[in-house]
N, C-alpha and C. Protein backbone atom coordinates (compact mmCIF):
# COMPACT_ATOMS: atom_id res chain seq x y z
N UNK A 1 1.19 52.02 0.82
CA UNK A 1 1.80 50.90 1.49
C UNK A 1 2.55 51.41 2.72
N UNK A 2 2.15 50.62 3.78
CA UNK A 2 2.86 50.91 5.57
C UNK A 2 4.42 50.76 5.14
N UNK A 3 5.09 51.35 5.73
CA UNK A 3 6.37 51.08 5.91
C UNK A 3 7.17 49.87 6.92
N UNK A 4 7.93 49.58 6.48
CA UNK A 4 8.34 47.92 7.34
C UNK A 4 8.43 48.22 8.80
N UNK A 5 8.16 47.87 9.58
CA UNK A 5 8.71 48.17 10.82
C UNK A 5 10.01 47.17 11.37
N UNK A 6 10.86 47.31 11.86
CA UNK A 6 12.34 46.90 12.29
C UNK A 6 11.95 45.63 13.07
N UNK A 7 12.53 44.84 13.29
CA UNK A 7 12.27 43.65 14.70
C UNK A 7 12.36 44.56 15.76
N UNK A 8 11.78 44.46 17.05
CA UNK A 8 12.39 44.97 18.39
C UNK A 8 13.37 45.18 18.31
N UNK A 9 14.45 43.98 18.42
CA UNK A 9 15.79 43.96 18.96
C UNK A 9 16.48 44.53 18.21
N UNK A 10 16.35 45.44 16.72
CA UNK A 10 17.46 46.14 15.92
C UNK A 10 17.07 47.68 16.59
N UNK A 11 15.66 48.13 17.29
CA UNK A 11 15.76 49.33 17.32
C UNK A 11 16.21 49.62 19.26
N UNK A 12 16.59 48.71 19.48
CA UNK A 12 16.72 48.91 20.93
C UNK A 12 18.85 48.85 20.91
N UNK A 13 19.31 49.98 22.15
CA UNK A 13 20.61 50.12 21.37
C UNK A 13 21.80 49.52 22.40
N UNK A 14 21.91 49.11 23.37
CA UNK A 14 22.15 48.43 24.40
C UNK A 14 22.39 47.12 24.41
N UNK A 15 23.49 46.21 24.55
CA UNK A 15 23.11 45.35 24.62
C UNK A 15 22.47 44.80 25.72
N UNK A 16 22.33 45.29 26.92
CA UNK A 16 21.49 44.82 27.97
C UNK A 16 19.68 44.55 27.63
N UNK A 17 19.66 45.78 26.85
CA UNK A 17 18.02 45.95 26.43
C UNK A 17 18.04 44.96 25.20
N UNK A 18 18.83 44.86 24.23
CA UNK A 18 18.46 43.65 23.95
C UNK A 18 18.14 42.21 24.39
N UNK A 19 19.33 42.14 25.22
CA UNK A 19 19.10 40.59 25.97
C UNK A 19 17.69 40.65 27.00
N UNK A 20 16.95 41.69 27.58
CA UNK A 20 16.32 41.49 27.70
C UNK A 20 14.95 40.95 26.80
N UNK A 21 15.06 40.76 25.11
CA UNK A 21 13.91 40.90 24.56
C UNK A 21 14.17 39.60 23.84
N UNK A 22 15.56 38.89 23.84
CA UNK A 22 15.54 37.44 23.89
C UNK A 22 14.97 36.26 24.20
N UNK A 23 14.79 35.34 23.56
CA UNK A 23 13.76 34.42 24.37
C UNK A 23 14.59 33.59 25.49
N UNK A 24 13.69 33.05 26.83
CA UNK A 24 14.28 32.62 27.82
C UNK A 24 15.00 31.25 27.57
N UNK A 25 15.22 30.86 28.73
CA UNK A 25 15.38 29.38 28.57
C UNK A 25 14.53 29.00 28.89
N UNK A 26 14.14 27.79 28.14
CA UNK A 26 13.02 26.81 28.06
C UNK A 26 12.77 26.26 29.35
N UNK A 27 12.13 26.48 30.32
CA UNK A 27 11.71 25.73 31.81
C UNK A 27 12.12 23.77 31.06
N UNK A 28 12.54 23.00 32.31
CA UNK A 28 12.97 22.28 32.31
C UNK A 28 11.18 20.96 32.13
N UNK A 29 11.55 19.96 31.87
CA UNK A 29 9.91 19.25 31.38
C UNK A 29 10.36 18.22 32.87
N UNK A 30 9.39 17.34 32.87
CA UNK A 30 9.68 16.71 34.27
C UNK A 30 10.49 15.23 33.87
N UNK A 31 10.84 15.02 32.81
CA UNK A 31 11.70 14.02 33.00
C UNK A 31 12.78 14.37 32.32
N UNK A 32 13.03 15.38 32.29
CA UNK A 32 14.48 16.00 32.26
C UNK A 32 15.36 16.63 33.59
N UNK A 33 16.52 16.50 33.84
CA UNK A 33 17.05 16.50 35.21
C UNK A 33 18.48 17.15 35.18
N UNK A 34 18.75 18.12 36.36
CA UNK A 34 20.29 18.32 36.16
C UNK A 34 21.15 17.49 36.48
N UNK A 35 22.59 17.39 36.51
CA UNK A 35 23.12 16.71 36.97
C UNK A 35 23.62 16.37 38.78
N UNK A 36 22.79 17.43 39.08
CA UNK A 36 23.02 17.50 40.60
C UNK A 36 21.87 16.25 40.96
N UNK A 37 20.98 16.38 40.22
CA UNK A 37 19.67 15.39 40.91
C UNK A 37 20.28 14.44 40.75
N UNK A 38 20.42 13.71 39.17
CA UNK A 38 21.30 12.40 39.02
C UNK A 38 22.23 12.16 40.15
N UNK A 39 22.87 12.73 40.59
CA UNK A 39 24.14 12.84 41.09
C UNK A 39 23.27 11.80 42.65
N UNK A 40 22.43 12.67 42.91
CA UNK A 40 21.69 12.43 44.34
C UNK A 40 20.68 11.08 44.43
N UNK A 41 20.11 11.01 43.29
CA UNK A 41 19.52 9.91 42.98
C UNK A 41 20.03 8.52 43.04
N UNK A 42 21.66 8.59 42.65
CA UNK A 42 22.85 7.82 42.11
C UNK A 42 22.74 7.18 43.68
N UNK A 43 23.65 8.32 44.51
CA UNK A 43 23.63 7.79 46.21
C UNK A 43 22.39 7.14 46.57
N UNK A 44 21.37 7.22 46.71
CA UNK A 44 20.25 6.42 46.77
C UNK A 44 20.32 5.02 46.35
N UNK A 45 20.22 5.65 45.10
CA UNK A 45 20.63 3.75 44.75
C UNK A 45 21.36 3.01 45.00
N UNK A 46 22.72 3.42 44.78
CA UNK A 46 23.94 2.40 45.40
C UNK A 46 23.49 2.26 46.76
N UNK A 47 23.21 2.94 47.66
CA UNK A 47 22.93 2.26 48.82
C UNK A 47 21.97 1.08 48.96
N UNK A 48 20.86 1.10 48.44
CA UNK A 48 19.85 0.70 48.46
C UNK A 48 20.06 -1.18 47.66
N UNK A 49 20.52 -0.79 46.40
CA UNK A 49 21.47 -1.63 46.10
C UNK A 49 22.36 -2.64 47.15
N UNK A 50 23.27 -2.20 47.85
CA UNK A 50 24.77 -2.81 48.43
C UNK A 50 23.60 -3.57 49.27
N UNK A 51 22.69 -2.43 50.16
CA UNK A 51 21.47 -3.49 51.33
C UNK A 51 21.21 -4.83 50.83
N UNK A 52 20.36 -4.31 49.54
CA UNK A 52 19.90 -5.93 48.72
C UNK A 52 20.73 -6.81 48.84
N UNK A 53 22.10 -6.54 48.41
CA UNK A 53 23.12 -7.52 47.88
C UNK A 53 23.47 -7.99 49.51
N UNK A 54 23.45 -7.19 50.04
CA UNK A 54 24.54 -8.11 51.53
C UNK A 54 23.92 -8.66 52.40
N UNK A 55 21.88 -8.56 52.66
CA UNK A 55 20.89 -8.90 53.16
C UNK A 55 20.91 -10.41 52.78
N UNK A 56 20.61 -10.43 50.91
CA UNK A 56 20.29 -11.61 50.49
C UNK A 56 21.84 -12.61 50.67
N UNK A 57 22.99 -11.71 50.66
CA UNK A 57 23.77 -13.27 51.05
C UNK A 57 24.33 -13.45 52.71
N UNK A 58 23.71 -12.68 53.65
CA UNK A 58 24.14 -12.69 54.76
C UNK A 58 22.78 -13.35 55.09
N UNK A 59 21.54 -13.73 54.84
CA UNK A 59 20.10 -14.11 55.20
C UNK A 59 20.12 -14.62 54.06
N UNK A 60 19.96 -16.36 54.45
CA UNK A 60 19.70 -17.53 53.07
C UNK A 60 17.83 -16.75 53.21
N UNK A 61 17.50 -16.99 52.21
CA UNK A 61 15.89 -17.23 51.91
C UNK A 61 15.31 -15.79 52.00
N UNK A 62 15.84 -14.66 52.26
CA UNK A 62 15.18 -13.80 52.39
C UNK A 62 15.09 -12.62 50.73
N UNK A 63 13.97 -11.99 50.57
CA UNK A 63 13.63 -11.46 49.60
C UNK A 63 13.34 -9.55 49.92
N UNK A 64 14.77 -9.30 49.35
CA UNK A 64 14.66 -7.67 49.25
C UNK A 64 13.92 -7.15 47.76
N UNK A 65 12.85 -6.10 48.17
CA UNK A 65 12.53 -5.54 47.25
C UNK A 65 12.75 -3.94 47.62
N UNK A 66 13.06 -3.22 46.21
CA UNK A 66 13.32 -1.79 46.41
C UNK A 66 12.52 -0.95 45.92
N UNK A 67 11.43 0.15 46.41
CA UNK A 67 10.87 1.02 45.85
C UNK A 67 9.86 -0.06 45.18
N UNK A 68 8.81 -0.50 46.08
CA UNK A 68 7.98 -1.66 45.15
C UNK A 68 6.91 -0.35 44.49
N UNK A 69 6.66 0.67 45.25
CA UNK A 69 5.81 1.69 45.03
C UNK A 69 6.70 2.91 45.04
N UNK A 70 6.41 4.01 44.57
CA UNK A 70 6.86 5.17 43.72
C UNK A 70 8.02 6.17 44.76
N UNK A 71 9.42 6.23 44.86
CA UNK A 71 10.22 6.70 45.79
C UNK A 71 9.77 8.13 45.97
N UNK A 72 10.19 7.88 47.54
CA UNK A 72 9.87 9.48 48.10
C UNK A 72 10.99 10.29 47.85
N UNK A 73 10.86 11.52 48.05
CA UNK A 73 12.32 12.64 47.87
C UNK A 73 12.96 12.59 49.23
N UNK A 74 14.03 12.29 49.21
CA UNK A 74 15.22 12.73 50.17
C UNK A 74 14.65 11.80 51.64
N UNK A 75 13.90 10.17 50.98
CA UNK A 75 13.86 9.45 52.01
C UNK A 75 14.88 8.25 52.22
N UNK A 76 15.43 7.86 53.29
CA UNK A 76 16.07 6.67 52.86
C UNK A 76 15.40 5.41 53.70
N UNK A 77 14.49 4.20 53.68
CA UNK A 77 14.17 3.45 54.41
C UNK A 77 14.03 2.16 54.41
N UNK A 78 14.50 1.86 55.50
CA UNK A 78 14.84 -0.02 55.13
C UNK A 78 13.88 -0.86 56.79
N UNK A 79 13.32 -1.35 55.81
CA UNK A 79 11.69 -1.88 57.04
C UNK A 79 11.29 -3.45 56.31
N UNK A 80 11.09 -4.07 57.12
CA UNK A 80 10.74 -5.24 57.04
C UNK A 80 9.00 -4.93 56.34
N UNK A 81 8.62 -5.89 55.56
CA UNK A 81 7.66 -5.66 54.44
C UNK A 81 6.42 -5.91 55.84
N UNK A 82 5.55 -4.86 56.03
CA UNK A 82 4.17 -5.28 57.01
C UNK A 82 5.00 -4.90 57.96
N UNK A 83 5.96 -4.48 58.47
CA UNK A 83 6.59 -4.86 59.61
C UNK A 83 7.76 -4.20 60.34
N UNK A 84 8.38 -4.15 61.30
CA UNK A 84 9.27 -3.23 61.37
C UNK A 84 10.04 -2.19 61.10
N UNK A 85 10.58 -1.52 61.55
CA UNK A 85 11.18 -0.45 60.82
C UNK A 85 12.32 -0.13 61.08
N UNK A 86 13.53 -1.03 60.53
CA UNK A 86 15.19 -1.01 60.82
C UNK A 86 15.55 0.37 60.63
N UNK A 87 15.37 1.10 59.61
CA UNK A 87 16.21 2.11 59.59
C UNK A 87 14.96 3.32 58.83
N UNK A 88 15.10 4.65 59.43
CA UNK A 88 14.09 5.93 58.84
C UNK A 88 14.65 6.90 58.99
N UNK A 89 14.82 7.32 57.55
CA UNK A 89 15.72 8.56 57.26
C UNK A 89 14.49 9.44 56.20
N UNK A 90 14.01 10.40 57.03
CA UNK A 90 13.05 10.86 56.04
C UNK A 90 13.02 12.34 55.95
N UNK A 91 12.49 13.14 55.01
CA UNK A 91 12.81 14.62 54.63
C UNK A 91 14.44 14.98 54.81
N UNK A 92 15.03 14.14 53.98
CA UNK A 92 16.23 14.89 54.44
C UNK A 92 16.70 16.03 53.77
N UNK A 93 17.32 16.87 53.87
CA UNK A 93 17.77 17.82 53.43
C UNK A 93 19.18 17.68 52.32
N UNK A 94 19.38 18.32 51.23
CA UNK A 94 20.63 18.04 50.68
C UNK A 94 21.51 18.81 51.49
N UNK A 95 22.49 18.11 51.62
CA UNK A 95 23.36 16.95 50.83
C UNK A 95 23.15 16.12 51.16
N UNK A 96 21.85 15.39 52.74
CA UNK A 96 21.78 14.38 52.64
C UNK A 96 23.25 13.66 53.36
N UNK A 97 23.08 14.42 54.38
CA UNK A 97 24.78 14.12 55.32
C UNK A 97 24.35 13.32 56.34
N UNK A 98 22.80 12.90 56.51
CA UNK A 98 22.50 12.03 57.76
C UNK A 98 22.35 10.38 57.12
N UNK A 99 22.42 9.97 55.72
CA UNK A 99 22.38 9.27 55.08
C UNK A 99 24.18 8.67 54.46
N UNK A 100 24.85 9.79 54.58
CA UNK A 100 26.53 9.57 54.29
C UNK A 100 26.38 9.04 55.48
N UNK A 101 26.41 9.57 56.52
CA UNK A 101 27.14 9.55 57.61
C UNK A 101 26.89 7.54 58.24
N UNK A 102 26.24 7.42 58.11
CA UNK A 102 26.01 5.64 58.16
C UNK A 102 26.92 4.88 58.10
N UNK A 103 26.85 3.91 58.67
CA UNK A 103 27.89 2.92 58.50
C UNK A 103 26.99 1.72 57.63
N UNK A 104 26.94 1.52 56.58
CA UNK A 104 25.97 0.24 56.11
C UNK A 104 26.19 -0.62 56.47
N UNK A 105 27.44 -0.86 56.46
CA UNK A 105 28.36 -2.63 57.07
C UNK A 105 27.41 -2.48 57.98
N UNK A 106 27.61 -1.59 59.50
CA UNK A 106 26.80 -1.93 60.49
C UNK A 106 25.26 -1.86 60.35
N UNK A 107 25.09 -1.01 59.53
CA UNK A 107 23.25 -1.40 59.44
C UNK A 107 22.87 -2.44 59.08
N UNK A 108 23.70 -3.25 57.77
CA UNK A 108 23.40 -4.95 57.59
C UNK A 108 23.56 -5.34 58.14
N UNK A 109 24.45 -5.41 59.11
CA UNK A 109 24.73 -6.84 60.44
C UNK A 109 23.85 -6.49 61.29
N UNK A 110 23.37 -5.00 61.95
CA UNK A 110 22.03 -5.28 62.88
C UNK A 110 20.96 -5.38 62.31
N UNK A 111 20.80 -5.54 60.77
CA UNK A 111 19.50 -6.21 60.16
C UNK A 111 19.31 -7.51 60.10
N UNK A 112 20.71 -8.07 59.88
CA UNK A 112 21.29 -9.76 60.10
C UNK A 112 20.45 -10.14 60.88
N UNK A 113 20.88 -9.78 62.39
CA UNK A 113 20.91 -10.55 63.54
C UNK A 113 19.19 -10.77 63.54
């Protein structure tokens, strides 16, 4: 009869060389997220959001829809459906400081008019 052999990690004497023979962390799956994305995602929406809300009561009859098709990364855009294009904020970079930097009040009132 063979003799037992040890796990790796009891014959290695280091703790560095052990932690190397640890298992990793599990790669992340795609609908799992850190809190930085949430975080960024969050700003998106509330904006996108406040538009809806101050469009539809500053313009009787008009119909905001958001993301009718699948959102882009780090775009922000507000365009008349077929048609114009009020505001294009696209590839932005984080943090996404050309999207803070806005005044919405004023982007709804020159969407108003």
């Amino acid at each position: 009869m063979a003799p037992r052999t040890p796990a790796p990690w009891l014959a290695l004497g280091t703790w560095q060389e052990r932690k190397e023979h640890e298992p990793r962390e599990r790669p992340r799956k795609e609908h799992e997220h850190s809190a930085g994305e949430l975080g960024c995602r969050r700003q998106f929406k509330i904006r996108a959001v406040k538009v809806k809300e101050d469009l539809e009561s500053f313009v009787p009859g008009v119909s905001v829809v958001i993301n009718p098709e699948k959102p882009r990364r780090g775009c922000l855009e507000i365009r008349e459906e077929g048609g114009e294009v009020f505001i294009s904020l696209l590839n932005m970079p984080r943090p996404f400081t050309a999207m803070k930097k806005l005044d919405m009040d004023e982007v709804i009132k020159e969407i108003a008019k």
